[in-house]
Protein backbone atom coordinates (compact mmCIF):
# COMPACT_ATOMS: atom_id res chain seq x y z
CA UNK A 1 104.59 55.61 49.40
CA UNK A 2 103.90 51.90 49.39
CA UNK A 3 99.71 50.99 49.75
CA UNK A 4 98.75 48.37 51.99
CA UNK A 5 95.55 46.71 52.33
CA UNK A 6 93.59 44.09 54.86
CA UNK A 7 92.51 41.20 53.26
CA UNK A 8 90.96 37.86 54.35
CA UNK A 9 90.92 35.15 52.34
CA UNK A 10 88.25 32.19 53.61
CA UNK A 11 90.16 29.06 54.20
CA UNK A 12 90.13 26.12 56.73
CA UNK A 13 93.52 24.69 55.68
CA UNK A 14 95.73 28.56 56.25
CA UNK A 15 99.22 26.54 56.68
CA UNK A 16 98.83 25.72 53.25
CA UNK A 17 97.77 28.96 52.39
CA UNK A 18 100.87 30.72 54.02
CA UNK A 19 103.24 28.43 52.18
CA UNK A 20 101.87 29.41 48.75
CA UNK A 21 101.80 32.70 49.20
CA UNK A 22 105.77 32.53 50.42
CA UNK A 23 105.85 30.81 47.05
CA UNK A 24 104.60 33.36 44.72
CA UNK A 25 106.48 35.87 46.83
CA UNK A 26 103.87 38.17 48.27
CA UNK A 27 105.11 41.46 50.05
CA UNK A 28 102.93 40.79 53.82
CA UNK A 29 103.63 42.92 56.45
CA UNK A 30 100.92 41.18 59.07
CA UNK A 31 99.50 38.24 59.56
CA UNK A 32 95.98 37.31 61.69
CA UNK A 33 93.72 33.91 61.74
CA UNK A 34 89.37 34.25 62.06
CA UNK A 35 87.85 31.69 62.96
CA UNK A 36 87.38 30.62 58.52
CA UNK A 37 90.14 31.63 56.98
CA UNK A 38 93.42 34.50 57.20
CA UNK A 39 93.58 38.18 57.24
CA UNK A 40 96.89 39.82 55.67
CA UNK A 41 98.05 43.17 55.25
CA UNK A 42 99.40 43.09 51.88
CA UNK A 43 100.87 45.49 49.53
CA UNK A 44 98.33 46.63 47.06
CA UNK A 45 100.19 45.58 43.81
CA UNK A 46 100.93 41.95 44.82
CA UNK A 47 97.03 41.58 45.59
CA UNK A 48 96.72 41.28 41.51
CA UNK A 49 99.38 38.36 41.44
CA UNK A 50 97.20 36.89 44.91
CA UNK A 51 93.98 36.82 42.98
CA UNK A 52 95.90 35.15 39.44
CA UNK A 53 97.71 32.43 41.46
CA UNK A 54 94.75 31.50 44.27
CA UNK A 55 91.88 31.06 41.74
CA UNK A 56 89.99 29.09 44.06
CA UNK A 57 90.46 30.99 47.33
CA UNK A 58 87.66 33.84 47.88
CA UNK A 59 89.13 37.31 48.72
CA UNK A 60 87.69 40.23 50.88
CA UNK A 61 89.03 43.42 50.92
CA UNK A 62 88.33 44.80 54.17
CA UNK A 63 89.94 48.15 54.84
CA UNK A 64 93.19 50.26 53.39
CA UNK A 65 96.17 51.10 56.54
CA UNK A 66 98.15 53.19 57.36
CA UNK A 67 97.98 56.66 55.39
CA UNK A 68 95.32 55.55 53.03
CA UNK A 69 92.97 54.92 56.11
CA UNK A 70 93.20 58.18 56.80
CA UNK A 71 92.41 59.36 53.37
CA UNK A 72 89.80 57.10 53.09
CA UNK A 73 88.31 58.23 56.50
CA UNK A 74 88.53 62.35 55.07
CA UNK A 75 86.86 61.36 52.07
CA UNK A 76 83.79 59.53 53.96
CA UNK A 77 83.73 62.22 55.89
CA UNK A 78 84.37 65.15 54.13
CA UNK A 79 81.70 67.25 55.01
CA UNK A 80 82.27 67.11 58.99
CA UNK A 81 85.96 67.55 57.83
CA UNK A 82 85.68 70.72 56.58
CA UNK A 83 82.98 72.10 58.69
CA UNK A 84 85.95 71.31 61.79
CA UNK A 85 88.51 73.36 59.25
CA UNK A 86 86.07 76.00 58.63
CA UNK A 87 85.47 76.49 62.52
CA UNK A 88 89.08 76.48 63.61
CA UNK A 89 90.03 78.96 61.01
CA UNK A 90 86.20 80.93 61.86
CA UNK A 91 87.47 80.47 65.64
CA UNK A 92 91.09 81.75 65.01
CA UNK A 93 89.90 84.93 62.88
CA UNK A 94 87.32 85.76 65.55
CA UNK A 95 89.90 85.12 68.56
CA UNK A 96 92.53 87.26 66.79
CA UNK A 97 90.04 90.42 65.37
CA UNK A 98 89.41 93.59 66.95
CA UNK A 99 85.62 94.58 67.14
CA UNK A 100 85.26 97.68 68.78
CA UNK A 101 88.46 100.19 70.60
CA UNK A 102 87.40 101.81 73.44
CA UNK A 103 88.86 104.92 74.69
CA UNK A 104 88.07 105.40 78.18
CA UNK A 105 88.31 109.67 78.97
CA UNK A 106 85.79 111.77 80.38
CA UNK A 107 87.61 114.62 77.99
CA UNK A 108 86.11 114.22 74.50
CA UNK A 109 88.75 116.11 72.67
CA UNK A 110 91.70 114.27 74.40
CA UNK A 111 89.70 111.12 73.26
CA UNK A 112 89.78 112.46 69.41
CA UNK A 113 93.43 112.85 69.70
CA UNK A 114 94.26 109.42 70.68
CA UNK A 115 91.72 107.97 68.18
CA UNK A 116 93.77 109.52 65.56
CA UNK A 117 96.87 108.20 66.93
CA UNK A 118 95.54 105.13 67.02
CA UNK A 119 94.05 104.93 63.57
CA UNK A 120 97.73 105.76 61.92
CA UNK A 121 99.17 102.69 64.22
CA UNK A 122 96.38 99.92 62.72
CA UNK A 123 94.28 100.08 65.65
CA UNK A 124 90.84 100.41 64.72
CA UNK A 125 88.02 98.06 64.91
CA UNK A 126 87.94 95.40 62.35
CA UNK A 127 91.52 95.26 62.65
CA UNK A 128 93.37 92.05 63.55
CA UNK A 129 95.45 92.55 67.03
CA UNK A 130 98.67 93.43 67.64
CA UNK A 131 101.09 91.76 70.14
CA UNK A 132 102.19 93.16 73.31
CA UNK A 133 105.49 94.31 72.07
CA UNK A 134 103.61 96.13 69.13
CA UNK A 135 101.24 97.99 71.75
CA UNK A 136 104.08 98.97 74.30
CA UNK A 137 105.73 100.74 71.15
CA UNK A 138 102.27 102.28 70.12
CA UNK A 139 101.96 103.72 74.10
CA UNK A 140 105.58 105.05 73.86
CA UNK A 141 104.82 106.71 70.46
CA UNK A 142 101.84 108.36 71.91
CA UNK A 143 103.00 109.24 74.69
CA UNK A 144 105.98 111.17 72.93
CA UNK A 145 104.15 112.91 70.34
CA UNK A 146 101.76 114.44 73.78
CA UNK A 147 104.22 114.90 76.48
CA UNK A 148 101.98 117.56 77.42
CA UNK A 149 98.63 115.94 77.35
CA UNK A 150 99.20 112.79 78.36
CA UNK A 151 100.47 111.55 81.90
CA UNK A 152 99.62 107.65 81.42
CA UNK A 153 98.42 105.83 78.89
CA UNK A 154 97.58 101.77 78.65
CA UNK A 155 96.25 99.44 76.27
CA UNK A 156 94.31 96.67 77.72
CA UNK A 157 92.74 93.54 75.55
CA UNK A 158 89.38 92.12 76.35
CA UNK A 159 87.98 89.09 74.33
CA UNK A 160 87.51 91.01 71.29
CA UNK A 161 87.58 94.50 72.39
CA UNK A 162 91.07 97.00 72.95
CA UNK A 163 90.53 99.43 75.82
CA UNK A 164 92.87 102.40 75.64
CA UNK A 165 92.85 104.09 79.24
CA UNK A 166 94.44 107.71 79.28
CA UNK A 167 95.24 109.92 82.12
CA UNK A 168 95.22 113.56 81.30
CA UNK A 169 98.61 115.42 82.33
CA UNK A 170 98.02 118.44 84.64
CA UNK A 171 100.04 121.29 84.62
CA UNK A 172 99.96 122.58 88.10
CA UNK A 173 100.39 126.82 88.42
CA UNK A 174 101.91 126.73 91.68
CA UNK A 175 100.68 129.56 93.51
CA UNK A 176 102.64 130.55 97.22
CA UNK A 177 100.16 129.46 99.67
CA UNK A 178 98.93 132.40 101.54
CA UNK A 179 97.37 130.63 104.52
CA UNK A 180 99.00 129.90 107.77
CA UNK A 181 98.90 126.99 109.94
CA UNK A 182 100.12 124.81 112.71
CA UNK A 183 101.03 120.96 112.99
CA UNK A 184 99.06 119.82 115.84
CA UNK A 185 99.26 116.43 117.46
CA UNK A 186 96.04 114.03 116.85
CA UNK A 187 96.92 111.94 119.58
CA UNK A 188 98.94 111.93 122.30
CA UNK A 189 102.53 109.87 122.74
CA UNK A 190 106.17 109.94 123.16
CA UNK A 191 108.10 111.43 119.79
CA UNK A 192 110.79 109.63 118.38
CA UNK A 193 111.56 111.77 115.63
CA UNK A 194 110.63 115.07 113.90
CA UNK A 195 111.24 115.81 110.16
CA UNK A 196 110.75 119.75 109.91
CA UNK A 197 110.00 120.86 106.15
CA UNK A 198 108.75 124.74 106.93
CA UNK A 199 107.66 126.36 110.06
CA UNK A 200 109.60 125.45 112.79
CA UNK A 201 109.44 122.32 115.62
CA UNK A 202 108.44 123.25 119.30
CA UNK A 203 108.76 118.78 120.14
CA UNK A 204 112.31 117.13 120.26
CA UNK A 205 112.96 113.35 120.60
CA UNK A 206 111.34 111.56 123.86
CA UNK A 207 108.77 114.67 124.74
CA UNK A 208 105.64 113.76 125.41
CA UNK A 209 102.53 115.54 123.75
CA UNK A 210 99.33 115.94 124.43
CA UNK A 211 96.64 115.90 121.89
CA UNK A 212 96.01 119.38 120.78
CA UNK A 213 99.66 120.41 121.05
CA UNK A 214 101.47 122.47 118.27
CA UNK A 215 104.28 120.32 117.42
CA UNK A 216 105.45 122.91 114.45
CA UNK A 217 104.64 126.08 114.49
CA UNK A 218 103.62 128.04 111.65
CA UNK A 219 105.25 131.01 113.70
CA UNK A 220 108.86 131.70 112.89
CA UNK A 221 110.03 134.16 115.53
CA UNK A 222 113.54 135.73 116.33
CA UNK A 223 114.30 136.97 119.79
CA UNK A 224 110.30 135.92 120.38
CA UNK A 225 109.13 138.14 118.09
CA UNK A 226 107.21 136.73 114.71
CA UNK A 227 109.23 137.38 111.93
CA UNK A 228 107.35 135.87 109.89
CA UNK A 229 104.02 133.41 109.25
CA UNK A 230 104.10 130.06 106.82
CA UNK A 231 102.12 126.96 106.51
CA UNK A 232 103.95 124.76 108.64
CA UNK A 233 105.10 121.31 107.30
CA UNK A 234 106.69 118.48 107.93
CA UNK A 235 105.81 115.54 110.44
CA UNK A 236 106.35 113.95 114.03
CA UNK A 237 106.17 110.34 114.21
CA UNK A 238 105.28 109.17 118.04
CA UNK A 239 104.52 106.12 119.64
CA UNK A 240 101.37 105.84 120.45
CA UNK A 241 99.90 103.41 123.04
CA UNK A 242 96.44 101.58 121.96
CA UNK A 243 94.15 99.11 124.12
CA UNK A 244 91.95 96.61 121.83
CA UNK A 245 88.99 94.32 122.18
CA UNK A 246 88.37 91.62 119.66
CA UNK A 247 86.73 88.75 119.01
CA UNK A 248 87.56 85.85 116.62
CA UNK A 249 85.35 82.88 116.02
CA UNK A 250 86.66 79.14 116.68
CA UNK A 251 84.50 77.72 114.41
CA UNK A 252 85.07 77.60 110.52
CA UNK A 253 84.60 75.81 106.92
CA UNK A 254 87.20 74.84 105.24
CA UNK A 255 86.64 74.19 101.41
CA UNK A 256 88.87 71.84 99.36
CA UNK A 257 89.25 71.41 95.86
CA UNK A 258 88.41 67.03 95.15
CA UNK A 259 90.54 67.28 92.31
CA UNK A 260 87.55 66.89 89.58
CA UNK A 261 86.74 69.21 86.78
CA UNK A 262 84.82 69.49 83.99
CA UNK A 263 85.07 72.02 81.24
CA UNK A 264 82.13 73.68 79.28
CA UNK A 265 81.26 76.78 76.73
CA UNK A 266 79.18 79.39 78.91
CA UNK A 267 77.12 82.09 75.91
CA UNK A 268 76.27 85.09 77.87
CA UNK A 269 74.17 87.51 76.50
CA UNK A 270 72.67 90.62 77.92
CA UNK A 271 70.18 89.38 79.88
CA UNK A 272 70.42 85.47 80.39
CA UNK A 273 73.64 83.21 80.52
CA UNK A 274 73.43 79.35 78.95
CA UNK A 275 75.61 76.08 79.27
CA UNK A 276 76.10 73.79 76.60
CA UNK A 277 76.51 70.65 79.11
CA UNK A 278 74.32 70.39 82.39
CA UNK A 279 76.22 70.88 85.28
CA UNK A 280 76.11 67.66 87.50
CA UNK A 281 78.29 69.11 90.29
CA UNK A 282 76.44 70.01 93.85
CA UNK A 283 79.27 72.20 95.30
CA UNK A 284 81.98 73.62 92.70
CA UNK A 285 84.04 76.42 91.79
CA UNK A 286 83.52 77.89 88.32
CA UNK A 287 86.09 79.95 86.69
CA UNK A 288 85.03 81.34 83.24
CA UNK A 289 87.54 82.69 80.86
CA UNK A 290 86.94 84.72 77.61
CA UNK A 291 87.37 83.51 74.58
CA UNK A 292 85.84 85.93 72.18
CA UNK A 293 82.51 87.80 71.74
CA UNK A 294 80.07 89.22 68.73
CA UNK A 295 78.10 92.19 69.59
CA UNK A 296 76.82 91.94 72.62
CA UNK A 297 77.31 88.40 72.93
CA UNK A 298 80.18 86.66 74.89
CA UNK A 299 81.80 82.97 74.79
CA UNK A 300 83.30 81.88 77.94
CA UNK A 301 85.29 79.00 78.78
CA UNK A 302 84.39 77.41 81.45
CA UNK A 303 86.25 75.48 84.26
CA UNK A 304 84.23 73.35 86.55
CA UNK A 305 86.07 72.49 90.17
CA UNK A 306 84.04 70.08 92.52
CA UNK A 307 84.34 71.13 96.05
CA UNK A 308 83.56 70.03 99.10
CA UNK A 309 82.78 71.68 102.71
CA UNK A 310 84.14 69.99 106.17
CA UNK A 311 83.52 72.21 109.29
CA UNK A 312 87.05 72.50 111.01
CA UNK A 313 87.43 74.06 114.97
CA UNK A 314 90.48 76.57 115.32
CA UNK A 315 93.24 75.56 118.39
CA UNK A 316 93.38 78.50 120.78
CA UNK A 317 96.63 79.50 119.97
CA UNK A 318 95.61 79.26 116.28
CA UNK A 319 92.65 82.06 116.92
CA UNK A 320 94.45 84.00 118.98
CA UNK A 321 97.21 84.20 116.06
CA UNK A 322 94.27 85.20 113.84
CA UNK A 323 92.66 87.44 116.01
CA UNK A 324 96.12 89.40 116.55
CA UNK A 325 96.81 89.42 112.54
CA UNK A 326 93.03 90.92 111.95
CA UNK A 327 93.77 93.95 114.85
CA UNK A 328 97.09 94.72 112.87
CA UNK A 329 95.46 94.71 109.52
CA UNK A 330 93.05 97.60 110.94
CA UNK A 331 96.13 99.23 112.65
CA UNK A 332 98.46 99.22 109.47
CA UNK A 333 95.19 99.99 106.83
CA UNK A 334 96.47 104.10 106.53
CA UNK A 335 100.59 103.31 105.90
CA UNK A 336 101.31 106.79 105.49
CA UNK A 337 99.91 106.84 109.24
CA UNK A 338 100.84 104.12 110.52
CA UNK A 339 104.25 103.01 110.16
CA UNK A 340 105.56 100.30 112.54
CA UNK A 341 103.46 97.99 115.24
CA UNK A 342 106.30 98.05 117.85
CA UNK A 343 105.32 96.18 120.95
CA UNK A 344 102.00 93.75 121.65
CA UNK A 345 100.42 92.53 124.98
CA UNK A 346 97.70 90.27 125.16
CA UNK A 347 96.65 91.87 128.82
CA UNK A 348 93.41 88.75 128.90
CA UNK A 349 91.48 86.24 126.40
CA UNK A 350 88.80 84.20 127.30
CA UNK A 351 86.63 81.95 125.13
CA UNK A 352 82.92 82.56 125.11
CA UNK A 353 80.13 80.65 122.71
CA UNK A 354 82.46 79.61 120.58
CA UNK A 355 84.24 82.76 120.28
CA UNK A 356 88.00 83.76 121.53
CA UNK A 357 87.60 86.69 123.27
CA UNK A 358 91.07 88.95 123.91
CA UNK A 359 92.30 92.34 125.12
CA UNK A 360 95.63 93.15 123.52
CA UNK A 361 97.99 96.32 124.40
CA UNK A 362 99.72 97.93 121.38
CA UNK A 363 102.27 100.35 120.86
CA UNK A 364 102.45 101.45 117.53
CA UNK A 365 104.40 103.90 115.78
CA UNK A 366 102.52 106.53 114.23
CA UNK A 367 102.51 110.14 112.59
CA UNK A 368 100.57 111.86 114.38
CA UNK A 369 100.71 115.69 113.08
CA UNK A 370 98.01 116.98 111.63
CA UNK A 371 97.41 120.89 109.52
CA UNK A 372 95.35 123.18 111.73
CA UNK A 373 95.27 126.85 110.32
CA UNK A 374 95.03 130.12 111.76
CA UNK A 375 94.81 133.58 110.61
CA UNK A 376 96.90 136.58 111.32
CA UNK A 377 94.47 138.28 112.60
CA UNK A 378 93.31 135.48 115.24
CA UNK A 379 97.04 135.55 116.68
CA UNK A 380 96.62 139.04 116.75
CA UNK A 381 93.29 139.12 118.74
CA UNK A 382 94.01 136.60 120.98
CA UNK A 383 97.54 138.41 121.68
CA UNK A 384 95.56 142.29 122.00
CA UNK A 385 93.25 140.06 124.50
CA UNK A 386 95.60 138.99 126.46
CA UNK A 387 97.42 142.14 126.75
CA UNK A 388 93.97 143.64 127.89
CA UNK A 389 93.15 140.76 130.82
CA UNK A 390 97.30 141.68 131.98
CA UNK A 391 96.33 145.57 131.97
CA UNK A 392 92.84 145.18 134.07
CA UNK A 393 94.29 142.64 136.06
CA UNK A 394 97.06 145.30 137.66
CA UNK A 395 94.29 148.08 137.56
């Protein structure tokens, strides 16, 4: 690789200069004028032949280019240099090592079985980590070698820790349930359809029920006599008619990212957290990523988003809108419940400090059967009692 270097060579006459050193053929690849004299770039063996031939020009070498800078730069700075190789590679160790595995299980003897499993796969502390192709095959492993023990299994990474989170398979003894009961209705409304699993439906499609009804009875009868008693299940979806009050306030902050950020290192420790740069940012949004811990001890990346605050008014329509979305959200928060919002009134709305007031008319539907059990012996009664009011009622 050829070597240049940057000379200057003092002169006040540097046309002259160029044309002898055309003459004694110099290899220059750049050319610059100071205010007293010329600097070159000038390949490092014809610098000999400069210096022979230009006795009575003076010469200063004043820096190498190119590769040879660079080289020249590492060896000035060698110590820095390798304390910024010795970090990176300390950094990418660290980053990359497992300290501690976790296995989260209340069941102490389950946990001892996956530790094992997991110490024949590599995955112990003090281990480097694995990629996520490597850990889905240890999960599948696991999993096969304890169909019977284990239900779920995952294997989570965190910084510098691996938590392994196990769910326990249960084996269920199915027992025939020897309790009896009713669906009732909850609530009252118009049914629009009936899924009978056991006992059998009293309700059709388009009846309307009370709440407190039996809408399958636990009661299976034959010629109306009770052949037999079950748990009754299935269930009745109905729609069901709601009236709502709300209120939704006009006024709100908006907050907006400016566009600025800042990055910084955040050390937590157990009791106190420290930043390396002072944060000069009023209003911001900090987001702090992990990049590897030591102990108790934890580095964080950290992302720095100035913000700012402007107090914004809501149109009426845009409330109401709001309003109707927050009254559907407490509707729909039970989905085996509540399956479908069908119709919506708003019956009035008025606005009131600052504050859209409405009444809205719903009609949702809704499953509204619910278990209520009885004993043999309580259909019995009340059947014996009834037989008695019938006999001292014709006495």
């Amino acid at each position: 690789m050829k070597r240049f270097l940057k000379v200057k060579i003092k002169t006040l006459k540097k046309t002259e200069l160029l044309m002898k050193l055309n003459k004694i053929g110099a290899n220059i690849r750049d050319i610059s004028y100071d205010r007293d004299g010329v600097i070159i770039e000038v390949l490092s063996s014809d610098l000999k032949k400069i210096k022979k031939y230009l006795l009575s020009y003076k010469l200063e070498i004043l820096d190498e280019t190119g590769v040879y800078k660079v080289l020249k730069n590492i060896r000035i700075n060698s110590l820095t240099v390798v304390a910024i190789i010795f970090g990176l590679i300390l950094f990418l160790i660290l980053n990359n090592l497992t300290i501690k595995v976790n296995i989260v299980h209340q069941d102490s003897e389950l946990r001892e079985i996956i530790e094992e499993d997991l110490k024949k796969y590599g995955v112990v502390p003090l281990s480097f980590k694995k990629s996520y192709q490597e850990y889905e095959e240890i999960i599948a492993k696991i999993k096969e070698a304890h169909k019977d023990k284990i239900e779920w299994l995952e294997i989570d990474v965190e910084g510098m820790d691996v938590y392994v989170r196990v769910e326990e398979r249960i084996i269920n003894d199915y027992q025939e349930t020897t309790g009896f009961c009713h669906i009732v209705a909850n609530k009252s409304g118009i049914v629009t359809r009936v899924l009978t699993q056991k006992g059998v439906a009293l309700v059709t499609i388009n009846d309307f029920v009370n709440k407190g009804d039996i809408l399958i009875s636990g009661e299976v009868k034959l010629n109306e006599e009770v052949k037999n008693d079950v748990c009754a299940a299935g269930e009745v979806i109905a729609e069901v008619w709601y009236k709502v009050k709300t209120s939704y306030p006009l006024e709100y902050v908006d907050i907006k990212e400016t566009g600025k950020t800042r990055f910084n290192l955040m050390v937590k420790s157990p009791n106190a957290e420290y930043v390396i740069l002072k944060s000069r940012v009023d209003k911001k949004l900090v987001q702090n990523k992990l990049l590897f811990h030591v102990g108790k001890w934890e580095v964080y990346l950290q992302k720095e988003s100035e913000i700012v605050s402007v107090n914004k008014r809501y149109g009426e329509e845009e409330a109401l809108n709001k309003a109707l979305e927050k009254i559907r959200e407490k509707l729909m928060i039970d989905p085996e419940k509540f399956r479908e919002i069908i119709k919506e009134k708003v019956l009035q709305k008025s606005v009131n400090n600052d504050n859209l007031d409405i009444d809205v008319f719903m009609v949702v539907l809704e499953d509204i059967g619910v278990k209520k059990n009885y004993t043999k012996e309580t259909e019995s009664d009340t059947s014996d009692s009834k037989n008695n009011g019938d006999n001292n009622t014709s006495d």
